[in-house]
N, C-alpha and C. Protein backbone atom coordinates (compact mmCIF):
# COMPACT_ATOMS: atom_id res chain seq x y z
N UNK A 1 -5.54 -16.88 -6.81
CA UNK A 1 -4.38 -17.54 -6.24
C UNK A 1 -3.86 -16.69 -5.08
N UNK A 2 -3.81 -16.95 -3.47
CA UNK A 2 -3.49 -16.42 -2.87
C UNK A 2 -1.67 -16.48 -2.68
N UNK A 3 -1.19 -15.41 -2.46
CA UNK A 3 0.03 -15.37 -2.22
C UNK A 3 0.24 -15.78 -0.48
N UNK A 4 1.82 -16.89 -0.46
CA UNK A 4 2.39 -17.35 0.48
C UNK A 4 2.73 -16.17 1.30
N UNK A 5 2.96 -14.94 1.14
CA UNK A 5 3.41 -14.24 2.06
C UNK A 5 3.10 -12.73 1.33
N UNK A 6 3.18 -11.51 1.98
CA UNK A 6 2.60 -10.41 1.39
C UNK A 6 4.30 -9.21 1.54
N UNK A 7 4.10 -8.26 0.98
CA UNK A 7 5.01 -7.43 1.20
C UNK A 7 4.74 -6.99 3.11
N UNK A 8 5.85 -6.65 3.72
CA UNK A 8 5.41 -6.27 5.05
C UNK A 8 4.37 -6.66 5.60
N UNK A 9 4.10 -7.98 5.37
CA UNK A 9 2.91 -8.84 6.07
C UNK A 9 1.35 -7.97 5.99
N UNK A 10 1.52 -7.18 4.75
CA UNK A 10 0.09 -6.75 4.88
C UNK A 10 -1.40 -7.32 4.45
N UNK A 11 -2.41 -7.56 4.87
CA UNK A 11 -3.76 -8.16 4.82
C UNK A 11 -3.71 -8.48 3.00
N UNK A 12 -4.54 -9.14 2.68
CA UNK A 12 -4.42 -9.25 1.08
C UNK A 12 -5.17 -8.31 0.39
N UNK A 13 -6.26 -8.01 0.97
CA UNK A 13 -6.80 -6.80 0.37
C UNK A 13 -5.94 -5.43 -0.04
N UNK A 14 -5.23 -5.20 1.17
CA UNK A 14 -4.36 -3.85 1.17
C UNK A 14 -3.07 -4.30 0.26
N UNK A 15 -2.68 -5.72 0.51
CA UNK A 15 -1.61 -5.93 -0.41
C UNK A 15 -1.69 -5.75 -1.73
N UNK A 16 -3.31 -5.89 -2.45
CA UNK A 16 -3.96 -6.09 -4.00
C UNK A 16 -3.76 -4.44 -4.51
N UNK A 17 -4.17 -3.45 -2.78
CA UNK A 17 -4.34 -1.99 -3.82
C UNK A 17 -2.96 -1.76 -3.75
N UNK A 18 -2.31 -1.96 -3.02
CA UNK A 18 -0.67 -1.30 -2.66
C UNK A 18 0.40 -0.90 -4.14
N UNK A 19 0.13 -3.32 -4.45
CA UNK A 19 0.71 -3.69 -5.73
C UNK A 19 -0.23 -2.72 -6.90
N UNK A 20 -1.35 -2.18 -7.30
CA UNK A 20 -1.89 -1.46 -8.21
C UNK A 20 -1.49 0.34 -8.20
N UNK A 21 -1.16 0.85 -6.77
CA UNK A 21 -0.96 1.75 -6.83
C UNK A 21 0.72 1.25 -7.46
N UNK A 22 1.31 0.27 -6.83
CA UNK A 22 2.89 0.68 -7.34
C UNK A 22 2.96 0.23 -8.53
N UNK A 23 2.22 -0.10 -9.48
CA UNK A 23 2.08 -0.26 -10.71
C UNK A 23 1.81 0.54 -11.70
N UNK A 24 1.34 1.35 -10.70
CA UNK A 24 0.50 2.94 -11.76
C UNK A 24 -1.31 2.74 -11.46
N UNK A 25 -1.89 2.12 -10.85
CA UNK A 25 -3.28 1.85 -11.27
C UNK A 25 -3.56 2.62 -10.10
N UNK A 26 -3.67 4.12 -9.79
CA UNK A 26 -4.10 4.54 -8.54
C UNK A 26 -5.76 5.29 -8.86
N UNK A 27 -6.37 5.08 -9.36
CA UNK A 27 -8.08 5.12 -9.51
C UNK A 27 -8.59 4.50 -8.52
N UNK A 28 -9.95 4.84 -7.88
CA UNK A 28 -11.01 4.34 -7.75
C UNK A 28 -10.69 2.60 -6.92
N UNK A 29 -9.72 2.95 -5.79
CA UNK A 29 -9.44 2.21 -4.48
C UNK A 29 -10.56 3.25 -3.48
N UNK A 30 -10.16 2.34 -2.45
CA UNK A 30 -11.47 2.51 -1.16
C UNK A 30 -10.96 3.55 -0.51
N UNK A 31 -10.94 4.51 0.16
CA UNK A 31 -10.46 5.45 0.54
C UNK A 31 -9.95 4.78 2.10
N UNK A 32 -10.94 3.94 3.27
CA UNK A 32 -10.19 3.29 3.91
C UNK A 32 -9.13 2.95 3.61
N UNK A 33 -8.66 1.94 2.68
CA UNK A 33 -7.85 1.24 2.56
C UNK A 33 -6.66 2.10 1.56
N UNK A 34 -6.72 2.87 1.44
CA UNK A 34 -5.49 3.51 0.91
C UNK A 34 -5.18 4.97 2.10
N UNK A 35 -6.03 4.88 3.36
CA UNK A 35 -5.79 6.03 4.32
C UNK A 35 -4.99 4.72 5.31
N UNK A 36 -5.42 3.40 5.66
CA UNK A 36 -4.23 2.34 6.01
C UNK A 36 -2.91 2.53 5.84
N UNK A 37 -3.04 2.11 4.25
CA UNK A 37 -1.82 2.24 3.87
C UNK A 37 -1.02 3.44 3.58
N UNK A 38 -1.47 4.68 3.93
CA UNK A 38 -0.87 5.99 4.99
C UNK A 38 -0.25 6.10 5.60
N UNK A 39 -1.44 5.26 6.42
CA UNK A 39 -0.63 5.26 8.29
C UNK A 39 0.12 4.27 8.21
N UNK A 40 0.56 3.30 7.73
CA UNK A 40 1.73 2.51 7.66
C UNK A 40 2.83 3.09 6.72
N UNK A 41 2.79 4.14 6.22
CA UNK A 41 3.55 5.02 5.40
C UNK A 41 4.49 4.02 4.02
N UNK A 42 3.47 3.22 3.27
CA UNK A 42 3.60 2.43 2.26
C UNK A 42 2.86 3.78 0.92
N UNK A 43 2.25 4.62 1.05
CA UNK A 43 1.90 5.41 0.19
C UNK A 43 1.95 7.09 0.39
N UNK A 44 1.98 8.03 -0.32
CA UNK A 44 1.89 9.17 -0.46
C UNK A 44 0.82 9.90 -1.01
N UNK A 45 0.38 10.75 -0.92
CA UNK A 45 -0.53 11.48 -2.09
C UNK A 45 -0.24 12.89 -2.66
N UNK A 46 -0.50 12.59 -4.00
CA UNK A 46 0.36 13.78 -4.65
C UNK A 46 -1.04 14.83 -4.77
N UNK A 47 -1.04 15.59 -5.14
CA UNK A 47 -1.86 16.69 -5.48
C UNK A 47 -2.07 17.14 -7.32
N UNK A 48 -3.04 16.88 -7.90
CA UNK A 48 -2.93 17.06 -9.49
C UNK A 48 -4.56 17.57 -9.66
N UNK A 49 -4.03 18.54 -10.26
CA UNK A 49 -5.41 19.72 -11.19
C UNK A 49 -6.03 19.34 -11.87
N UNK A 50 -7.38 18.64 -12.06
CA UNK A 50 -8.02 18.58 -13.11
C UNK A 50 -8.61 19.51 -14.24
N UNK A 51 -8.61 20.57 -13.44
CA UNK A 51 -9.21 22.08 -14.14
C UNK A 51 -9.59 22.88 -13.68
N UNK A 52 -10.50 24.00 -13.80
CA UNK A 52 -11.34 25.09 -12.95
C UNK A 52 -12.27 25.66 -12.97
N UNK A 53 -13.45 25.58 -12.15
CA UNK A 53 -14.87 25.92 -12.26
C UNK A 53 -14.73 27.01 -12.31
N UNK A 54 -16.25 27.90 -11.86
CA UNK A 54 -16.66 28.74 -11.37
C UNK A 54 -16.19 29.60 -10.07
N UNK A 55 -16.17 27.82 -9.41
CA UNK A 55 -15.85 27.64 -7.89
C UNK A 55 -14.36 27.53 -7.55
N UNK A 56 -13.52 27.65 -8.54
CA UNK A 56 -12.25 27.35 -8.27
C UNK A 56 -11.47 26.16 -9.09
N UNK A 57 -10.33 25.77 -8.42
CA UNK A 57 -9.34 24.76 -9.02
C UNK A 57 -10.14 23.51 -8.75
N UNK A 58 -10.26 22.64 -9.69
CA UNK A 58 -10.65 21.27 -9.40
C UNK A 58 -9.36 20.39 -9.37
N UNK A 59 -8.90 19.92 -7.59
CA UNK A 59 -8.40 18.99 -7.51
C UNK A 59 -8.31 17.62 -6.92
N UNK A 60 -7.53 16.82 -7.41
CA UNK A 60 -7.73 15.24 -6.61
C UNK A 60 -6.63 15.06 -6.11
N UNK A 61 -6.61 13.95 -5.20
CA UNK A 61 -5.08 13.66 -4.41
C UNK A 61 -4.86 11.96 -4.99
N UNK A 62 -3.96 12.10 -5.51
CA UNK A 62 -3.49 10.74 -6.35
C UNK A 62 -2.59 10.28 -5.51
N UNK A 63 -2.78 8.26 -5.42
CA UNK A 63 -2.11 8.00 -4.26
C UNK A 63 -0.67 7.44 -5.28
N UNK A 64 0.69 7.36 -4.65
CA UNK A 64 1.67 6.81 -5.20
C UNK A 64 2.66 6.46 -3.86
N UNK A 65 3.26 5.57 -4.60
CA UNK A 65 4.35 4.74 -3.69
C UNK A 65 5.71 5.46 -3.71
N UNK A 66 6.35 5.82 -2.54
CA UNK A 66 7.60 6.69 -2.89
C UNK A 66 8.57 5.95 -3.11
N UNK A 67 9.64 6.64 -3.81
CA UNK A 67 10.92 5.88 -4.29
C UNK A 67 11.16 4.71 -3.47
N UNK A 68 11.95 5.13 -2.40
CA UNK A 68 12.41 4.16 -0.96
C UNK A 68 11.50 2.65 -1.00
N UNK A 69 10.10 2.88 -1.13
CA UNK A 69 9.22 2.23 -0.56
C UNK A 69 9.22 0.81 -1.96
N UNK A 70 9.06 2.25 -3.08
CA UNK A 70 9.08 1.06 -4.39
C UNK A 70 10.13 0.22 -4.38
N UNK A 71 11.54 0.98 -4.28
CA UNK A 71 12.64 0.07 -4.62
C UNK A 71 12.78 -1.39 -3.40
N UNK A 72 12.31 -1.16 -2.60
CA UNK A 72 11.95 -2.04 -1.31
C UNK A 72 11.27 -3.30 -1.51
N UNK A 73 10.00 -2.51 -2.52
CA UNK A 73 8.82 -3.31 -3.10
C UNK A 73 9.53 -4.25 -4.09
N UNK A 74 10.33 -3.73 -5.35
CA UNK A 74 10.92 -4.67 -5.98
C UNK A 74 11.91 -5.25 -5.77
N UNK A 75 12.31 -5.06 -4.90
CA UNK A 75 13.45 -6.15 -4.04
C UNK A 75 12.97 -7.52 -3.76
N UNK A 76 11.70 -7.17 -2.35
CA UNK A 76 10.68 -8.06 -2.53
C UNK A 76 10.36 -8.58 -3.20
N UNK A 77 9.54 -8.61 -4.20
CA UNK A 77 9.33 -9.10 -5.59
C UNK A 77 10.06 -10.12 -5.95
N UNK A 78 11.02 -9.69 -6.58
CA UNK A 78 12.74 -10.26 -7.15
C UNK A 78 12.79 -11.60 -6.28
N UNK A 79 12.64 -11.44 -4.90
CA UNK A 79 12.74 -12.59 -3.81
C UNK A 79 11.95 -13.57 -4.19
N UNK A 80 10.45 -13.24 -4.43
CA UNK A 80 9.13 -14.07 -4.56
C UNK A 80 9.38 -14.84 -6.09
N UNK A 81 10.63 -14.38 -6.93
CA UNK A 81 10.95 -15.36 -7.81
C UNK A 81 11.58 -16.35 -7.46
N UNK A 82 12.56 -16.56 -6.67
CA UNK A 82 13.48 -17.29 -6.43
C UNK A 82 12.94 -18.45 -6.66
N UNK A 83 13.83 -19.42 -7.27
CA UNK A 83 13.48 -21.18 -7.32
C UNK A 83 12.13 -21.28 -8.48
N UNK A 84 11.73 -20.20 -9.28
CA UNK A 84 10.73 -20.20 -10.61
C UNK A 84 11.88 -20.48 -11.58
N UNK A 85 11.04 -21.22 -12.62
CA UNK A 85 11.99 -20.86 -13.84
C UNK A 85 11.94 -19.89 -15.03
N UNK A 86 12.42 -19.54 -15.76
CA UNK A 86 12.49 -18.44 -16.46
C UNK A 86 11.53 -19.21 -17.91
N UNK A 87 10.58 -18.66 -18.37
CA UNK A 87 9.72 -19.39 -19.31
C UNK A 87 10.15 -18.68 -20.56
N UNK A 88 10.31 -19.39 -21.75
CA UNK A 88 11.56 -18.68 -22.91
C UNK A 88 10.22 -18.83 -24.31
């Protein structure tokens, strides 16, 4: 089901990882498409340790949505209900 309109008019693809990162689902997205949504400054990346080799600290850069951006996001959201009904 495609959506009528996207957060900040973004492509639907980038809109699909955006909504998963601001959900919590930040795994195993495209690295394009979450370096996009960078440069449009819709995401952050945090820094987290998995452990430590031989070779050193093993780390990854986990992408997340900052405060500002989320509360923005569910504003949005909230909107894209309007005129639904509440299913009981």
């Amino acid at each position: 089901m495609k959506r009528a309109m996207h957060f900040r008019g973004l492509p639907e693809h980038q809109a699909q990882i955006f909504e998963q990162i601001a959900v919590g689902n930040s795994c195993g997205h495209s690295p394009q498409t979450l370096k996009a949504l960078h440069k449009k400054g819709l995401i952050e990346f945090a820094e987290r340790v998995l452990g430590q080799d031989a070779l050193g600290l093993i780390i990854v850069n986990d992408p997340y949505v900052p405060i500002p951006i989320h509360i923005e996001w569910c504003g949005w959201c909230t909107k894209q209900l309007d005129g639904f009904e509440e299913i009981a």
